[in-house]
C-alpha atoms as a PDB file:
ATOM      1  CA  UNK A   1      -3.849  14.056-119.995  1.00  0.00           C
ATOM      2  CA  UNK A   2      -3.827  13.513-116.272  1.00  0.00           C
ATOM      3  CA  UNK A   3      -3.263  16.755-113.690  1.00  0.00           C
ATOM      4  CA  UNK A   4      -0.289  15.759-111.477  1.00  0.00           C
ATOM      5  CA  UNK A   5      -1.329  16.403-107.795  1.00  0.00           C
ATOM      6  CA  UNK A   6       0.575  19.357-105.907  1.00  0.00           C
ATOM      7  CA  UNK A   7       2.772  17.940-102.761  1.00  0.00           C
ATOM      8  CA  UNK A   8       1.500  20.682-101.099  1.00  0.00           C
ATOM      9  CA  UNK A   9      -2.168  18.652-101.360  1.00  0.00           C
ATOM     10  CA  UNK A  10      -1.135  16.789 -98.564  1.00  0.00           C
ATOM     11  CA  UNK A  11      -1.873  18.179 -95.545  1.00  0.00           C
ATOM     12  CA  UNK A  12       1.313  17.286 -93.894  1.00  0.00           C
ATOM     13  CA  UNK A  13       3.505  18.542 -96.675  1.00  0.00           C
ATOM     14  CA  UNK A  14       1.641  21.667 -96.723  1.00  0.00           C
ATOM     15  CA  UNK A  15       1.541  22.192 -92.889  1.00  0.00           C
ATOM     16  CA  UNK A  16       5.950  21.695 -92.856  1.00  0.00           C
ATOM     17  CA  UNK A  17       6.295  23.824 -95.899  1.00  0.00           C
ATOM     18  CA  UNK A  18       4.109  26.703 -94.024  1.00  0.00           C
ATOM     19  CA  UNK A  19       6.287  26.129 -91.046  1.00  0.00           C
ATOM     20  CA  UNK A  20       9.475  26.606 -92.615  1.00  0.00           C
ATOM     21  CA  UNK A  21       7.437  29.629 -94.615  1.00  0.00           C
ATOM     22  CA  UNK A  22       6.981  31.150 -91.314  1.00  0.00           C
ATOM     23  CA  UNK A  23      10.393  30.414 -89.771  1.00  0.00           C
ATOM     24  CA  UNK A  24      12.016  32.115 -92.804  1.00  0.00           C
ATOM     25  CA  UNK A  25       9.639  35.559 -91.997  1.00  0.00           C
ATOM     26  CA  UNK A  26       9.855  35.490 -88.425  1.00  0.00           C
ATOM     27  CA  UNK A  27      14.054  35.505 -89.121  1.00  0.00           C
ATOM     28  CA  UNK A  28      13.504  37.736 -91.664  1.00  0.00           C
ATOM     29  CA  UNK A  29      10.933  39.606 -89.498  1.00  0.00           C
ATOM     30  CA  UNK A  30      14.240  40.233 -86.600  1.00  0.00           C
ATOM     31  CA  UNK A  31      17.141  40.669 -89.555  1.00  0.00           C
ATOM     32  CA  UNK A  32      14.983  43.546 -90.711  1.00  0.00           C
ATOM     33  CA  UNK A  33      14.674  45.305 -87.230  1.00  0.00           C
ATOM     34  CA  UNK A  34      18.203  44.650 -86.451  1.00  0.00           C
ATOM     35  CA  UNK A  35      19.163  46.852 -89.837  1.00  0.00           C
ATOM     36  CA  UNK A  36      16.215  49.261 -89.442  1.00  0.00           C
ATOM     37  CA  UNK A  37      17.683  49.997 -86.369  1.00  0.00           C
ATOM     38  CA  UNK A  38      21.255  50.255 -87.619  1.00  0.00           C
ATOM     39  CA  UNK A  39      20.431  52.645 -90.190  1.00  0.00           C
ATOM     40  CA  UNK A  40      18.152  54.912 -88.030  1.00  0.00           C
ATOM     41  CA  UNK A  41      21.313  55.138 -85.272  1.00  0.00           C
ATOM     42  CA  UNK A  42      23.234  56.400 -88.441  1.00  0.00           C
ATOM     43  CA  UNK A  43      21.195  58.989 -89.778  1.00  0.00           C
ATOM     44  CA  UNK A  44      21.087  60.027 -86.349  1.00  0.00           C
ATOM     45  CA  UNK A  45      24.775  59.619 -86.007  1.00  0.00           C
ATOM     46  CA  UNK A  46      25.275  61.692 -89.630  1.00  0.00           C
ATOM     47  CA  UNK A  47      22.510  64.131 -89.635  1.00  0.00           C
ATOM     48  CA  UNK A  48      21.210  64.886 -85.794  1.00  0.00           C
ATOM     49  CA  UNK A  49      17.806  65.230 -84.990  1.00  0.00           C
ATOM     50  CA  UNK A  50      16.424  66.472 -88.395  1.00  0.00           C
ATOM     51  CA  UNK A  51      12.346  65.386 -88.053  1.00  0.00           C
ATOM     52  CA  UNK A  52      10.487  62.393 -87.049  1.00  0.00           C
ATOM     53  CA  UNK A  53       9.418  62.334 -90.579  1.00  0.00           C
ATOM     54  CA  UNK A  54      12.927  61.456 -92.144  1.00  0.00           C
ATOM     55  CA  UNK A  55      13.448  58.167 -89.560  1.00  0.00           C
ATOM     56  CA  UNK A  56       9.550  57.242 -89.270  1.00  0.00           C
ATOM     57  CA  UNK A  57       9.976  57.167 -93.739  1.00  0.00           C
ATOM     58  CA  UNK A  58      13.393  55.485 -93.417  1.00  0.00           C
ATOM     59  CA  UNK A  59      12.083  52.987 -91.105  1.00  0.00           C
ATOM     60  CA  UNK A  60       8.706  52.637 -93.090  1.00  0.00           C
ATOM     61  CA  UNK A  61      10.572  52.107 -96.299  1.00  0.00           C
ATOM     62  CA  UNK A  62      13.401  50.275 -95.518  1.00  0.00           C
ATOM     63  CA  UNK A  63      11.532  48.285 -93.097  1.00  0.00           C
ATOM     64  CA  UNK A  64       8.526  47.477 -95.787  1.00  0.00           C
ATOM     65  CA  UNK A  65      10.583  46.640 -98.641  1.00  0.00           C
ATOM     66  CA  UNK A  66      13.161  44.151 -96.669  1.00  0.00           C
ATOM     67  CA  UNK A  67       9.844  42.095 -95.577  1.00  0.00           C
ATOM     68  CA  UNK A  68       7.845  42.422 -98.957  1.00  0.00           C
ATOM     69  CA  UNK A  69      11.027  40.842-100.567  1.00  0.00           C
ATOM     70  CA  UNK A  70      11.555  38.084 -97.819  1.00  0.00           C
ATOM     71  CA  UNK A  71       7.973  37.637 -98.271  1.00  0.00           C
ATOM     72  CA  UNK A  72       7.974  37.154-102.292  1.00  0.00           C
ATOM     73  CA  UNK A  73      11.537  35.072-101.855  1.00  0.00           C
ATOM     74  CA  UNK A  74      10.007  33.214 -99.263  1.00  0.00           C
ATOM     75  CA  UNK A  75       6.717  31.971-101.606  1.00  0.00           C
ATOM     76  CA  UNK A  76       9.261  30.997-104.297  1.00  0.00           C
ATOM     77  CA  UNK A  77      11.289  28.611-101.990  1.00  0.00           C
ATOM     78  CA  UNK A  78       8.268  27.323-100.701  1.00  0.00           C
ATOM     79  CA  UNK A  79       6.599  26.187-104.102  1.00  0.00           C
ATOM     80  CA  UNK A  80      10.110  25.089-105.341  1.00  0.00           C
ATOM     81  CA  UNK A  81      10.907  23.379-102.593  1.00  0.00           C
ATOM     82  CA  UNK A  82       7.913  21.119-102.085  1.00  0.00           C
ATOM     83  CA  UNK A  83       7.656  20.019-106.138  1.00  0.00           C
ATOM     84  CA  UNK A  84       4.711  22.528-106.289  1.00  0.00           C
ATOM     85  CA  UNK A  85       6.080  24.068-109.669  1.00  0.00           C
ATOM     86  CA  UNK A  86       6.348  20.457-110.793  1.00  0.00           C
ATOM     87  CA  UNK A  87       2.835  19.729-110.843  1.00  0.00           C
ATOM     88  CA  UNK A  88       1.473  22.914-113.237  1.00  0.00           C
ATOM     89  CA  UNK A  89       0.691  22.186-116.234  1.00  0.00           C
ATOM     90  CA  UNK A  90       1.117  23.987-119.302  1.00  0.00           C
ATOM     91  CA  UNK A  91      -2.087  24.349-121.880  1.00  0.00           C
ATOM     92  CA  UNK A  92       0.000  25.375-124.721  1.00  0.00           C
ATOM     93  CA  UNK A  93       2.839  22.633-124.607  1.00  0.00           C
ATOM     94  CA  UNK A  94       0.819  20.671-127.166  1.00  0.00           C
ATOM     95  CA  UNK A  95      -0.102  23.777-129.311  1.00  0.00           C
ATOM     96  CA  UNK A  96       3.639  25.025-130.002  1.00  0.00           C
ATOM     97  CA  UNK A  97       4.979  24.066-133.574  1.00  0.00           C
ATOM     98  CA  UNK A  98       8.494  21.957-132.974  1.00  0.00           C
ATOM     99  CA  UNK A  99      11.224  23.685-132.934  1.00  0.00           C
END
């Protein structure tokens, strides 16, 4: 059995599906400032100054997590999108009993 090629072989598929990777982030990458800063101006607006530590851990996490899931999304799109989870192939297809 043949391997299919990846689309993402080609150099210029993979150089406009990295392109649109990084577009996504660097929108991404501004959405996530725009709400870290929202919900920093309303812990201060609920709670006052408390400490640094509460709003640098609010920003850290918040921050963090909205980019590590952009990032994750982001790689999912981009192998779906270009046929890249098209061209794996499976080892055990022709060991499974039918049915």
């Amino acid at each position: 059995m043949a391997i299919p090629s990846s689309p993402l072989d080609d150099p210029a598929n993979a150089a406009h599906a990295w392109a649109r990777y990084k577009r996504i982030m660097a929108g991404m990458a501004w959405f996530t400032l725009a709400v870290v800063g929202a919900v920093l101006a309303l812990l201060f607006w609920q709670n006052g100054f408390v400490s640094i530590n509460l709003y640098i851990a609010a920003a850290l996490g918040i921050g963090g997590m909205m980019l590590l899931t952009a990032a994750l999304m982001g790689l999912v799109f981009l192998s779906s999108g270009t046929g890249h989870d098209a061209a794996v192939v499976n080892p055990l297809d022709d060991d499974l009993p039918p049915g």
